[in-house]
C-alpha atoms as a PDB file:
ATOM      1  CA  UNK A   1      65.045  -9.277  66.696  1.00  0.00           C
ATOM      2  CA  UNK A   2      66.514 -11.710  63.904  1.00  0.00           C
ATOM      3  CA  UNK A   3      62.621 -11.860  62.377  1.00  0.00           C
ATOM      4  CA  UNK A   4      62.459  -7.905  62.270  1.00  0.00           C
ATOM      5  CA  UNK A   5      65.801  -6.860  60.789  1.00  0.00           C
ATOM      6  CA  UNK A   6      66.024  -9.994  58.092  1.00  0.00           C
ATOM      7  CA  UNK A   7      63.332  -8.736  56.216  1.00  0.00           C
ATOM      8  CA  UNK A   8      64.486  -5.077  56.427  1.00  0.00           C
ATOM      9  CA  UNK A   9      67.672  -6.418  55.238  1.00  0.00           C
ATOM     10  CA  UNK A  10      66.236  -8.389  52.248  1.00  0.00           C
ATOM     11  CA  UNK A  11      64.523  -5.194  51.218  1.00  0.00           C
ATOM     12  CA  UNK A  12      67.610  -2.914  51.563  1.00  0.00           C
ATOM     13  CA  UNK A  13      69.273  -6.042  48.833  1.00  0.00           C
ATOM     14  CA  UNK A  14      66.465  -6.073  46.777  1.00  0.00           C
ATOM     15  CA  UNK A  15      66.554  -2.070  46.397  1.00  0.00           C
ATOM     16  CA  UNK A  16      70.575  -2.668  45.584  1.00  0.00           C
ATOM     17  CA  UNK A  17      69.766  -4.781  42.928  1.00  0.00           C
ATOM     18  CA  UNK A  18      67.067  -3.193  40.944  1.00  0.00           C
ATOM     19  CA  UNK A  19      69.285  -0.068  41.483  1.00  0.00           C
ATOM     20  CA  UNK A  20      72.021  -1.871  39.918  1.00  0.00           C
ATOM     21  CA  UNK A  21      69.482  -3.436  37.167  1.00  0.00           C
ATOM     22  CA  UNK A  22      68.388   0.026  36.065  1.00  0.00           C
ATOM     23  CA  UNK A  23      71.667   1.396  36.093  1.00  0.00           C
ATOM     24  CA  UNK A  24      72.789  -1.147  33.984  1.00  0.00           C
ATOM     25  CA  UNK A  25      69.836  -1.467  31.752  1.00  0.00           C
ATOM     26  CA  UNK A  26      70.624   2.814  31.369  1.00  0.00           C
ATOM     27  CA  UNK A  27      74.460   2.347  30.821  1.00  0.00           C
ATOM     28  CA  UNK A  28      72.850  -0.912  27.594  1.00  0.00           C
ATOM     29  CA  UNK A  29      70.664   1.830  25.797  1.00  0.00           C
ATOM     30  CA  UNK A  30      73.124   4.867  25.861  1.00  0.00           C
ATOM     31  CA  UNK A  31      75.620   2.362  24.658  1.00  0.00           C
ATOM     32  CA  UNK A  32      73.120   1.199  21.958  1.00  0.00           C
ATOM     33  CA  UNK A  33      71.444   4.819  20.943  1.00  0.00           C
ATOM     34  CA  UNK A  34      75.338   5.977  20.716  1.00  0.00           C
ATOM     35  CA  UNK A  35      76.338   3.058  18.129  1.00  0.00           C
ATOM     36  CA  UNK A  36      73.119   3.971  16.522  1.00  0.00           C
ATOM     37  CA  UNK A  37      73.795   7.649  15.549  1.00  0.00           C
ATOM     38  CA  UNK A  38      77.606   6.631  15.108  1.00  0.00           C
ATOM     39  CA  UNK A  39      76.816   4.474  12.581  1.00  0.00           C
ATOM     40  CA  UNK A  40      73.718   6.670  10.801  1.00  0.00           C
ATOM     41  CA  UNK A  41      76.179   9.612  11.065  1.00  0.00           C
ATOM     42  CA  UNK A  42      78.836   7.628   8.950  1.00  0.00           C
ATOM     43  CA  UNK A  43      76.675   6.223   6.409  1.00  0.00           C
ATOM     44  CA  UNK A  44      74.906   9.404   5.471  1.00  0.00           C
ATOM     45  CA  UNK A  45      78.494  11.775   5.362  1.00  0.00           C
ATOM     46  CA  UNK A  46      79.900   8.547   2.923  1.00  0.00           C
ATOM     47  CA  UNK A  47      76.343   9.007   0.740  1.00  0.00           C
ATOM     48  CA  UNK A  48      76.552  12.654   0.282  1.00  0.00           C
ATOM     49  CA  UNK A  49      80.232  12.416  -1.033  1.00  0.00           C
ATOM     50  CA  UNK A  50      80.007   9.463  -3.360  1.00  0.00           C
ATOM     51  CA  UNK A  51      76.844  10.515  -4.991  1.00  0.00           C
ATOM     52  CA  UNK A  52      78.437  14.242  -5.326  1.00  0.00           C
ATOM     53  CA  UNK A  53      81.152  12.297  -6.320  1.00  0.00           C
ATOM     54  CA  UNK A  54      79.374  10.388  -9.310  1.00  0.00           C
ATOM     55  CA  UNK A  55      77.591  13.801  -9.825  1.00  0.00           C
ATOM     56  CA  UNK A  56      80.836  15.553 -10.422  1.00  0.00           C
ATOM     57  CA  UNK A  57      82.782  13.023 -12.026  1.00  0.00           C
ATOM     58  CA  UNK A  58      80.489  11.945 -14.565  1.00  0.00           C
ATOM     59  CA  UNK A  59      77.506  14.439 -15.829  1.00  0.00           C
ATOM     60  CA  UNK A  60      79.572  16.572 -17.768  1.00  0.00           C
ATOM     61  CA  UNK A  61      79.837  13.565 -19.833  1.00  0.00           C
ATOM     62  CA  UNK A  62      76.027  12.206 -20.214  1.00  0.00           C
ATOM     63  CA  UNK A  63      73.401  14.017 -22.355  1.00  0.00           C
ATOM     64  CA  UNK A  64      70.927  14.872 -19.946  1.00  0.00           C
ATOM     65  CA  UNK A  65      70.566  13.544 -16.415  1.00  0.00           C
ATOM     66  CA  UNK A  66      70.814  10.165 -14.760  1.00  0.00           C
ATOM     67  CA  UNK A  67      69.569  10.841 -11.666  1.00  0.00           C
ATOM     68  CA  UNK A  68      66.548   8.298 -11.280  1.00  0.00           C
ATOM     69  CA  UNK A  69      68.305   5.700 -12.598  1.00  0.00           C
ATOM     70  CA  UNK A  70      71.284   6.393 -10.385  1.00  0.00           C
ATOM     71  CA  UNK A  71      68.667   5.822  -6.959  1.00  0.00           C
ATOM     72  CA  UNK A  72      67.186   2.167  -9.310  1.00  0.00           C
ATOM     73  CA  UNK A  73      70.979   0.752  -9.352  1.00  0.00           C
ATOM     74  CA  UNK A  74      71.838   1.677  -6.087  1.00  0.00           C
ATOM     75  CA  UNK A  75      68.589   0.208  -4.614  1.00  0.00           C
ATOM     76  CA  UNK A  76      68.811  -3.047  -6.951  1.00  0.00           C
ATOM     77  CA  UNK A  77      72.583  -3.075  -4.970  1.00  0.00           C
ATOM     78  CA  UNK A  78      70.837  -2.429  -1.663  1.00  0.00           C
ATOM     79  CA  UNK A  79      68.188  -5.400  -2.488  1.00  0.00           C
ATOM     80  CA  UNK A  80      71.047  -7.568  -3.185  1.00  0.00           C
ATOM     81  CA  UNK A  81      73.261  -7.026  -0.184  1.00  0.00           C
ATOM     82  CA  UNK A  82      70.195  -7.604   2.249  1.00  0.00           C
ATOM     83  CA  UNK A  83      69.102 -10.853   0.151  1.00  0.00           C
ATOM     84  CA  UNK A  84      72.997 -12.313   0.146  1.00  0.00           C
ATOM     85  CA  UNK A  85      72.376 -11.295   4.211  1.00  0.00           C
ATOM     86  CA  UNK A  86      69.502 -13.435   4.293  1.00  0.00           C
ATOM     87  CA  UNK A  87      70.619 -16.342   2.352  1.00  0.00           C
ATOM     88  CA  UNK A  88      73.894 -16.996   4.796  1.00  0.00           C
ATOM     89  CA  UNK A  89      71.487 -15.728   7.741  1.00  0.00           C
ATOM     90  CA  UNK A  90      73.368 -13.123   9.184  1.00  0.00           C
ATOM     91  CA  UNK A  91      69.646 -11.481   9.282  1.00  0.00           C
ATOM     92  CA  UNK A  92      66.095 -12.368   8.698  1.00  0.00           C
ATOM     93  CA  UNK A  93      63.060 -11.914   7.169  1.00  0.00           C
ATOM     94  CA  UNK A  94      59.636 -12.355   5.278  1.00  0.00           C
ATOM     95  CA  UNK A  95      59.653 -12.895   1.924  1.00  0.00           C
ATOM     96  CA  UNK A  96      57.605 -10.686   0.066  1.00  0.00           C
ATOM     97  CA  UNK A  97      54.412 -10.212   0.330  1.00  0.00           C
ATOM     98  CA  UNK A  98      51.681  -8.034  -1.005  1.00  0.00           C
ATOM     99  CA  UNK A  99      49.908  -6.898   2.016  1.00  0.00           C
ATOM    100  CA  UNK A 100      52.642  -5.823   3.618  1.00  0.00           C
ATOM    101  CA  UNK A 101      53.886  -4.052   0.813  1.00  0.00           C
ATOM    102  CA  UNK A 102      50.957  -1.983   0.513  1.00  0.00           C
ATOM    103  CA  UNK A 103      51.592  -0.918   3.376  1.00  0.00           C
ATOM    104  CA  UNK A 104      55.316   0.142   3.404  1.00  0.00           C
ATOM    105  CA  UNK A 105      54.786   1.917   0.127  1.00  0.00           C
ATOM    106  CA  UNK A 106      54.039   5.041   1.557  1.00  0.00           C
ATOM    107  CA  UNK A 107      57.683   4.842   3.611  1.00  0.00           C
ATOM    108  CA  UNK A 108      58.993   3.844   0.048  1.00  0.00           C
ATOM    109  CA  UNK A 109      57.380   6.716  -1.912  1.00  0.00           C
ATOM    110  CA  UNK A 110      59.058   9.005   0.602  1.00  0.00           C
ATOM    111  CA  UNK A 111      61.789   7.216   0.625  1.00  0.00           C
ATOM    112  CA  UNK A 112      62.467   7.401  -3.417  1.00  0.00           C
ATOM    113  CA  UNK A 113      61.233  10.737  -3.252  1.00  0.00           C
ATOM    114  CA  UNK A 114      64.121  11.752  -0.777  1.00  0.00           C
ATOM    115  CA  UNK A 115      66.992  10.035  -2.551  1.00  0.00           C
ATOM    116  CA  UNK A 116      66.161  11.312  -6.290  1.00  0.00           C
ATOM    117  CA  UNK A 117      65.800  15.440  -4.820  1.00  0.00           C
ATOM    118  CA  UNK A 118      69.006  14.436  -2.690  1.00  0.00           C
ATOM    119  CA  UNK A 119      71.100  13.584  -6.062  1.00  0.00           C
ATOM    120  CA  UNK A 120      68.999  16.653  -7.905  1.00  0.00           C
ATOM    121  CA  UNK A 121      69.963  19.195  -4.851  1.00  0.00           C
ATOM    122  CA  UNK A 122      73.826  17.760  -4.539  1.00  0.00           C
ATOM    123  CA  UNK A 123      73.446  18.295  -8.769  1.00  0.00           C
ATOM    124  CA  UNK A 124      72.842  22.339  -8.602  1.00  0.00           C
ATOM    125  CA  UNK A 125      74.629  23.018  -5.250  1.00  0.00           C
ATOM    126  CA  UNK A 126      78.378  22.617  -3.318  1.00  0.00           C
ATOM    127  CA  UNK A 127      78.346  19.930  -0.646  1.00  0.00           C
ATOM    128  CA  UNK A 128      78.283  22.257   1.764  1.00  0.00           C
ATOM    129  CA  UNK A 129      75.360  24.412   1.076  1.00  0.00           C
ATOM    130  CA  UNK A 130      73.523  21.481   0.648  1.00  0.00           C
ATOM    131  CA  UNK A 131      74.642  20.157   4.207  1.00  0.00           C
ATOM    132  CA  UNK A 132      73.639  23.810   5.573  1.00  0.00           C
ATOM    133  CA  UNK A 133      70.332  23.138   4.513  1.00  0.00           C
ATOM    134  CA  UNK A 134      69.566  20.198   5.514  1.00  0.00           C
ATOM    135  CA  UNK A 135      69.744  21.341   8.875  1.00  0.00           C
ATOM    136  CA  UNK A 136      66.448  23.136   7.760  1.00  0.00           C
ATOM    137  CA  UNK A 137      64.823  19.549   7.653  1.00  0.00           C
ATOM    138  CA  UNK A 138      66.087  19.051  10.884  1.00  0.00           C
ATOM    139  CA  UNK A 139      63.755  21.411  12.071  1.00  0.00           C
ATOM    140  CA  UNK A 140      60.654  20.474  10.443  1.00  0.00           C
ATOM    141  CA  UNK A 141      61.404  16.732  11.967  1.00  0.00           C
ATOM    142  CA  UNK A 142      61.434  18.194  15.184  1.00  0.00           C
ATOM    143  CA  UNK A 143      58.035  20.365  14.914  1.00  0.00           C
ATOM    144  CA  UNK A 144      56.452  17.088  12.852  1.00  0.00           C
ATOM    145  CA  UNK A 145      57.708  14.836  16.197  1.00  0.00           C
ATOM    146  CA  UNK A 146      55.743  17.449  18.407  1.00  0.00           C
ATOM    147  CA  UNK A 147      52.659  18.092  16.356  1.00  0.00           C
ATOM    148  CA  UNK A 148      51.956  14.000  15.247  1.00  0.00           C
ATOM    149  CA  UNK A 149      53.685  12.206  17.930  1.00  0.00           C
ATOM    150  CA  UNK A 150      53.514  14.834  21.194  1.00  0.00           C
ATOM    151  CA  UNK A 151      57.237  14.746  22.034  1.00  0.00           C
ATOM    152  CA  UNK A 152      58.530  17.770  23.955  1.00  0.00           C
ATOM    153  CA  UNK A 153      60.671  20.122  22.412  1.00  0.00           C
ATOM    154  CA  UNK A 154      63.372  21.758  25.112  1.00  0.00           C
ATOM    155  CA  UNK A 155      63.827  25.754  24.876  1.00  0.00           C
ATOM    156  CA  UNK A 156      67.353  25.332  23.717  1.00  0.00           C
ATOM    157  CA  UNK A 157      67.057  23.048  21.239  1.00  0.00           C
ATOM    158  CA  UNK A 158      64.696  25.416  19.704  1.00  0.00           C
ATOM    159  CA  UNK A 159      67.213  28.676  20.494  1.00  0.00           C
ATOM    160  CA  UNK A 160      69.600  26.282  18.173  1.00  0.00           C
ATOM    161  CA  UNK A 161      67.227  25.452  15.331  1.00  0.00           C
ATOM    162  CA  UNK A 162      66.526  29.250  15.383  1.00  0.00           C
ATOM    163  CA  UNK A 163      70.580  29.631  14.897  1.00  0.00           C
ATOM    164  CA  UNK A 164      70.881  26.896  12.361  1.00  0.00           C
ATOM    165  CA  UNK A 165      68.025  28.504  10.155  1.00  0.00           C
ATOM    166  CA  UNK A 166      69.323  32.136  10.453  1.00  0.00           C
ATOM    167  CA  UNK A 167      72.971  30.492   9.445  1.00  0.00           C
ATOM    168  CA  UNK A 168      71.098  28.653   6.486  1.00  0.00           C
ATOM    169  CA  UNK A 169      69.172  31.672   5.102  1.00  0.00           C
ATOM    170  CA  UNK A 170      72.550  34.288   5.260  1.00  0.00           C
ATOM    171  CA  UNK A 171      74.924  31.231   3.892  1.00  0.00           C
ATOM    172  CA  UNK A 172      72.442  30.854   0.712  1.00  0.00           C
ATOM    173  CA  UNK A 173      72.710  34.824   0.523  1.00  0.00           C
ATOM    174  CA  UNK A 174      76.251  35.244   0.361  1.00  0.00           C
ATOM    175  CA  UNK A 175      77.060  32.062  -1.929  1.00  0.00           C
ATOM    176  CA  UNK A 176      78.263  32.878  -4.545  1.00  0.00           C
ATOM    177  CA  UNK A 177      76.707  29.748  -6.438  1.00  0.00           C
ATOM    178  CA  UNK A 178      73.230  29.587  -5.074  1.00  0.00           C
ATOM    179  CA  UNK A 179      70.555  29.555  -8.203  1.00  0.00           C
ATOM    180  CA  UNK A 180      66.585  29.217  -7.986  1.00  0.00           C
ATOM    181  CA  UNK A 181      66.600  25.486  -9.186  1.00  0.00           C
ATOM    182  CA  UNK A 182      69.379  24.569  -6.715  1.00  0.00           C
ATOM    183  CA  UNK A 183      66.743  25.745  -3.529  1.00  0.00           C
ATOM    184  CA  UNK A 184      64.358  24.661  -5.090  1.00  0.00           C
ATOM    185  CA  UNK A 185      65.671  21.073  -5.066  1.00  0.00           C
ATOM    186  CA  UNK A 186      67.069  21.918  -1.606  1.00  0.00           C
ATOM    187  CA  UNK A 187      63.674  23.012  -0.537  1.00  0.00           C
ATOM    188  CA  UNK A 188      61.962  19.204  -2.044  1.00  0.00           C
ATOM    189  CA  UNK A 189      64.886  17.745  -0.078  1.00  0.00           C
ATOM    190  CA  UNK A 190      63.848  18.496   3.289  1.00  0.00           C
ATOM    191  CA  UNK A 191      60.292  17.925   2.678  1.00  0.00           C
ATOM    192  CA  UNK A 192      60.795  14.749   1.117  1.00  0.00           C
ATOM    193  CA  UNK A 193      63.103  13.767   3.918  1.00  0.00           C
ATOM    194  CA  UNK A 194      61.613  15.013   6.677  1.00  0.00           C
ATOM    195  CA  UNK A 195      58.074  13.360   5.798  1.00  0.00           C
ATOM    196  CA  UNK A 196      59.993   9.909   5.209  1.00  0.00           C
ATOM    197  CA  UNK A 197      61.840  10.068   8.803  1.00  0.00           C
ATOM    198  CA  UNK A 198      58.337  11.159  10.323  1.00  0.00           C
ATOM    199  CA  UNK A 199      56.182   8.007   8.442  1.00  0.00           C
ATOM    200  CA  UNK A 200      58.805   5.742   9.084  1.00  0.00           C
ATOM    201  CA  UNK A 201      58.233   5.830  12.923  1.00  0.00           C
ATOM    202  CA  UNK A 202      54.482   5.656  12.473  1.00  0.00           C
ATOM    203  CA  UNK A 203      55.528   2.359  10.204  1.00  0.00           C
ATOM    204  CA  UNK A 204      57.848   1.027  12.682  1.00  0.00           C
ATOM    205  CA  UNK A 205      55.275   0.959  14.921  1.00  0.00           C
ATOM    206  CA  UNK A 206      52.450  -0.641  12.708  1.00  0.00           C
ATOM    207  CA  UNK A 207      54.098  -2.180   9.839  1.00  0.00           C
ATOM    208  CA  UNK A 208      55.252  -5.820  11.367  1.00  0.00           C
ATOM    209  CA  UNK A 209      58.705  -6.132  10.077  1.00  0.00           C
ATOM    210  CA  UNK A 210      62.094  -6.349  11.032  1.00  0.00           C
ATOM    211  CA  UNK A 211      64.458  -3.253  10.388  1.00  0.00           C
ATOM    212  CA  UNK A 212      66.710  -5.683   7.670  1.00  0.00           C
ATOM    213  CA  UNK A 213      62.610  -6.452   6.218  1.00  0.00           C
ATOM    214  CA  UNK A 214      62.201  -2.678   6.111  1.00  0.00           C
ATOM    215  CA  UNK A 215      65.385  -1.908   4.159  1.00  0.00           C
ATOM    216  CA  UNK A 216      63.842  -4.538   1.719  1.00  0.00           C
ATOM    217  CA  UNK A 217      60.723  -3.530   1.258  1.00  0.00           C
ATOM    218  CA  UNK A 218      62.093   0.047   0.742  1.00  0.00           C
ATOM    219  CA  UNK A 219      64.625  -1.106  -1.674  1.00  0.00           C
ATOM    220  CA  UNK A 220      62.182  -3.682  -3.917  1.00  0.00           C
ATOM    221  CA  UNK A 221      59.870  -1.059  -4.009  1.00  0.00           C
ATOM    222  CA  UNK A 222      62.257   1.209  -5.028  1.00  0.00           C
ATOM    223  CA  UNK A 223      63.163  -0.734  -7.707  1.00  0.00           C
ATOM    224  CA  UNK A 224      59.375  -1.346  -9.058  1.00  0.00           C
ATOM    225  CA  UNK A 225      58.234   2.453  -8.500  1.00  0.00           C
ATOM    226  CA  UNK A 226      61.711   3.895 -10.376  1.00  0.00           C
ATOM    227  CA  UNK A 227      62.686   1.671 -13.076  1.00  0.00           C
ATOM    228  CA  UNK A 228      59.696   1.985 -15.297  1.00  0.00           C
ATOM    229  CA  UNK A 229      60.090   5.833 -14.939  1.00  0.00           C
ATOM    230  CA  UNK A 230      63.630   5.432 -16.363  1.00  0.00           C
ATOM    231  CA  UNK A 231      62.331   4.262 -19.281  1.00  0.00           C
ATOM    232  CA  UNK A 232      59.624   6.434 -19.876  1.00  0.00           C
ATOM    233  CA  UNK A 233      62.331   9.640 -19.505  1.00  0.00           C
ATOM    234  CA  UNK A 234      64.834   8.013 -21.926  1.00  0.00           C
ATOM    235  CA  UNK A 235      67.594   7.847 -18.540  1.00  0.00           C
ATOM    236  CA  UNK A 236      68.090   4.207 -19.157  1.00  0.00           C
ATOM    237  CA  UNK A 237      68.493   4.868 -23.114  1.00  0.00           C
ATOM    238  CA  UNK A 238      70.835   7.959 -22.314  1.00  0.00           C
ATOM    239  CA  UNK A 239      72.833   5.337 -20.158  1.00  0.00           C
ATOM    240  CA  UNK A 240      72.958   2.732 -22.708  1.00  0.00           C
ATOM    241  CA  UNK A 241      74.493   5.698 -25.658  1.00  0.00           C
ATOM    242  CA  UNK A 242      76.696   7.254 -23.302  1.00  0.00           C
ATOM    243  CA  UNK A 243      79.774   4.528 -23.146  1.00  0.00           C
ATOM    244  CA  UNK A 244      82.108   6.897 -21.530  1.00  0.00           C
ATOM    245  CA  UNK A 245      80.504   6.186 -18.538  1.00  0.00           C
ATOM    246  CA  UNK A 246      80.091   2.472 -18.826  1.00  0.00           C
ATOM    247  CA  UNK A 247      83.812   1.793 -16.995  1.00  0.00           C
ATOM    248  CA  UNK A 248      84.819   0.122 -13.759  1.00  0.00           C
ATOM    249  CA  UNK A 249      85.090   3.374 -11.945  1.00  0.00           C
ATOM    250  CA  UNK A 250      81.592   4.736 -12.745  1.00  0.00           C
ATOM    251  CA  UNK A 251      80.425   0.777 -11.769  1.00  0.00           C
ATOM    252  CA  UNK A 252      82.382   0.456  -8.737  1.00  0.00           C
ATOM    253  CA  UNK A 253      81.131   4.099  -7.483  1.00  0.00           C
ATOM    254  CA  UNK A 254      77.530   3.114  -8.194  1.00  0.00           C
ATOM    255  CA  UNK A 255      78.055  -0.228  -5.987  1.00  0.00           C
ATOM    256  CA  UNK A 256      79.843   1.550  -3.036  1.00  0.00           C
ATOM    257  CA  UNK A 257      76.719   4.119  -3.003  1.00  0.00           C
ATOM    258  CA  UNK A 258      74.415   0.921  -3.441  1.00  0.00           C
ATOM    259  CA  UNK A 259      76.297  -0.617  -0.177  1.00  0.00           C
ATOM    260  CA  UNK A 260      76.024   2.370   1.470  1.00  0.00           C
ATOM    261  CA  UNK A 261      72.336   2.990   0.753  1.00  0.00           C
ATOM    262  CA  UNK A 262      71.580  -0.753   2.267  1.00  0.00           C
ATOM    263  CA  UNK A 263      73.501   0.460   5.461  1.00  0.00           C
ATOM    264  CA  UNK A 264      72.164   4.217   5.492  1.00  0.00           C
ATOM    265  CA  UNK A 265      68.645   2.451   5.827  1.00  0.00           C
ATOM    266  CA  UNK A 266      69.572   0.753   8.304  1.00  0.00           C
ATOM    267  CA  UNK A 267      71.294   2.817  10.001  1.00  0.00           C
ATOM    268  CA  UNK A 268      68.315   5.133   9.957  1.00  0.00           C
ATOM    269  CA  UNK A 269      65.546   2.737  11.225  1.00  0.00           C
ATOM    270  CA  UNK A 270      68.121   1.902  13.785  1.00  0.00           C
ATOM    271  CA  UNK A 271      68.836   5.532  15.038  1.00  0.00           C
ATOM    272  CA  UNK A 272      65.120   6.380  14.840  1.00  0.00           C
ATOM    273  CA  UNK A 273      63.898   3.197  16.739  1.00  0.00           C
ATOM    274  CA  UNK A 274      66.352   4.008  19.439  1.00  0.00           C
ATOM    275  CA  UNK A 275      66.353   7.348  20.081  1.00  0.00           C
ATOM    276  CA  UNK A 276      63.639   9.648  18.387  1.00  0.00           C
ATOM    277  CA  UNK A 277      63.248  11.791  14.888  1.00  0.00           C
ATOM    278  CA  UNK A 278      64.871  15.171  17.162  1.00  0.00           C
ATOM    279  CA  UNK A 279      67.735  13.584  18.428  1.00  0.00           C
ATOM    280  CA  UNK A 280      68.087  11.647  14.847  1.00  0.00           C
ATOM    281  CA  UNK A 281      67.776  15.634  13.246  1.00  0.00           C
ATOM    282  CA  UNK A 282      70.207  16.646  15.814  1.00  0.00           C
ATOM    283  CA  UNK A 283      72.524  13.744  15.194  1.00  0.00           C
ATOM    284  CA  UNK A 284      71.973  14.838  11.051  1.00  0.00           C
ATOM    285  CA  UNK A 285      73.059  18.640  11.905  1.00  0.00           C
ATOM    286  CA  UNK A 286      76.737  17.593  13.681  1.00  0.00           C
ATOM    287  CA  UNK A 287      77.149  14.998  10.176  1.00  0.00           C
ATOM    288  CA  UNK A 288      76.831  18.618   8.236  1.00  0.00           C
ATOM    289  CA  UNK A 289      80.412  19.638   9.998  1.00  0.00           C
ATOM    290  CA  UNK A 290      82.526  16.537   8.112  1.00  0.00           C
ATOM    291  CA  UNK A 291      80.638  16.652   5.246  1.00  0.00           C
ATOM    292  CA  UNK A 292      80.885  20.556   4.761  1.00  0.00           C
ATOM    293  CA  UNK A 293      84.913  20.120   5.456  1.00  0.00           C
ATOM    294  CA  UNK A 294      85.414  16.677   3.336  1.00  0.00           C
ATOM    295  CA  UNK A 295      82.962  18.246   0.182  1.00  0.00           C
ATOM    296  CA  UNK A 296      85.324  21.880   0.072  1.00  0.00           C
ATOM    297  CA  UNK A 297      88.177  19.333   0.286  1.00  0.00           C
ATOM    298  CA  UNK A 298      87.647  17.142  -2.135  1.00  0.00           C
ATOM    299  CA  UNK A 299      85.568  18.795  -4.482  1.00  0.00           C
ATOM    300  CA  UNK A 300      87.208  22.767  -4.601  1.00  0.00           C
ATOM    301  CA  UNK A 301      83.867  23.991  -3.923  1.00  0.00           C
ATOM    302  CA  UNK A 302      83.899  27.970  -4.076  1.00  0.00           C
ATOM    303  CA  UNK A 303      82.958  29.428  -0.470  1.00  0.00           C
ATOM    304  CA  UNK A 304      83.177  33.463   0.596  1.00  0.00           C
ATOM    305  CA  UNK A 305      84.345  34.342   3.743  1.00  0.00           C
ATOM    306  CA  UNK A 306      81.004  35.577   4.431  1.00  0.00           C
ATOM    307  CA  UNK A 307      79.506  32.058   3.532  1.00  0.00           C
ATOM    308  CA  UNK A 308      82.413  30.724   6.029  1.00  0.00           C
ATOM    309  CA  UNK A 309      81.038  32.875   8.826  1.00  0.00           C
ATOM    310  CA  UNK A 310      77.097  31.940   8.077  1.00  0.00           C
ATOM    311  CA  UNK A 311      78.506  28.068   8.003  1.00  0.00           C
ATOM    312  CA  UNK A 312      79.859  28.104  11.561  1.00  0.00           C
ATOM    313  CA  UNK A 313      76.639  30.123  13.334  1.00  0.00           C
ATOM    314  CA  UNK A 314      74.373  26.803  11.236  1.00  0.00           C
ATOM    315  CA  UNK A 315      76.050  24.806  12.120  1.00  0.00           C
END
């Protein structure tokens, strides 16, 4: 009898454990894709505000616009944090390399691409049409993620895109601000961002780097791509005959945005790798509610009622 119910036994403890395995293995990825959007949502509501920040602070001030030049010192900061990283390995590495260059530069063009129509947008808009908007790009993430990558798309989620959009399209109609250029640069926004979020998981998957390699490669190339077109536009000779702006507040805002950049593309590698491009666009709609409060906070942007209503059904 011993011989018959021992095994039975053993497989009744084995079941237990892989139960217990899979529970636990369950309870280590929720745990991880929660620190992942918790961290992503902080380091893009910090990003908006300090570059509106710069935006508001300073342009009134500078002939002309700074805005590429704005993305080259923030990504020279960026390259610096994640090489200081390196060099008292907290992370790791390649150094750079051609090849693999070549092949992140299409991440990198998105990536620059997204950054400079951010600034432009955040430029010709209030913070929180801007964040409205944006959930727009959340939407075309989420039909890219079905059409290229075959992820399923629940009925709800698409019942609240269809909310978010009609809240975006009746917020830009009753604000009082809202100009061609500024939705125009709204409109490059979420095209430029939501093509960067969808090649950066096909890169993730065939581009053999680490996510602290990524931010480098994205930041170096940054650098390379953007600088030369500073010069060509006269930015970096606007900079260097404009020295109202060359103070410690205008530097250390600049550096903060640089730190945060480093850690926003991170943090977005990280939230894509871990959870998907929908639930990273869903995770990017709930950062619009802080960002919308802190920007009408800090900034007195001028919002109708109306415009207060359209905000709540986006968001």
């Amino acid at each position: 009898m011993s011989s018959v119910k021992d095994p039975e036994a053993q497989k009744l403890l084995d079941n237990d454990i892989d139960t217990s395995k899979e529970k636990a293995a369950a309870a280590a990825s929720f745990t991880k894709a929660a620190y992942s959007c918790a961290l992503y949502a902080s380091c893009s509501v910090s990003m908006v505000l300090v570059n509106k920040s710069l935006a508001s602070s300073y342009n009134h001030l500078i002939d002309g616009d700074l805005n590429i030049l704005l993305v080259v010192f923030q990504a020279v900061i960026a390259v610096m944090a994640v090489s200081f990283s390196k060099m008292v390995g907290w992370v790791e590495y390649p150094a750079f390399n051609i090849a693999t260059a070549k092949q992140w530069a299409p991440v990198n063009i998105m990536f620059c691409a997204m950054l400079f129509t951010g600034m432009a947008s955040l430029q010709h808009n209030s913070v929180p049409m801007v964040t409205i908007f944006k959930n727009i790009t959340n939407i075309v993430v989420t039909a890219g993620d079905f059409y290229f990558f075959g992820s399923k798309v629940e009925g709800l989620v698409m019942a609240a895109f269809g909310i978010m959009l009609s809240g975006a399209i009746f917020a830009a109609k009753n604000d009082v601000s809202i100009t061609f250029v500024g939705l125009f640069w709204m409109a490059m926004n979420c095209l430029a961002t939501a093509g960067y979020i969808l090649y950066m998981k096909f890169a993730t998957k065939n581009v053999k780097l680490t996510k602290f390699g990524m931010v480098y490669y994205n930041n170096v190339l940054c650098t390379v791509f953007l600088l030369p077109c500073t010069l060509m536009n006269g930015e970096f000779v606007t900079f260097l005959n404009t020295p109202t702006i060359h103070n410690l507040d205008y530097f250390w805002k600049n550096t903060f945005a640089g730190f945060i950049g480093f850690f926003l593309n991170f943090a977005s590698l990280n939230c894509v790798s871990n959870t998907g491009p929908t639930t990273y666009a869903i995770v990017g709609s709930l950062t619009k509610i802080p960002t919308a409060l802190l920007g009408w906070t800090l900034f007195d942007a001028v919002i109708t009622p109306q415009t207060w209503f359209f905000i709540g059904v986006s968001m």
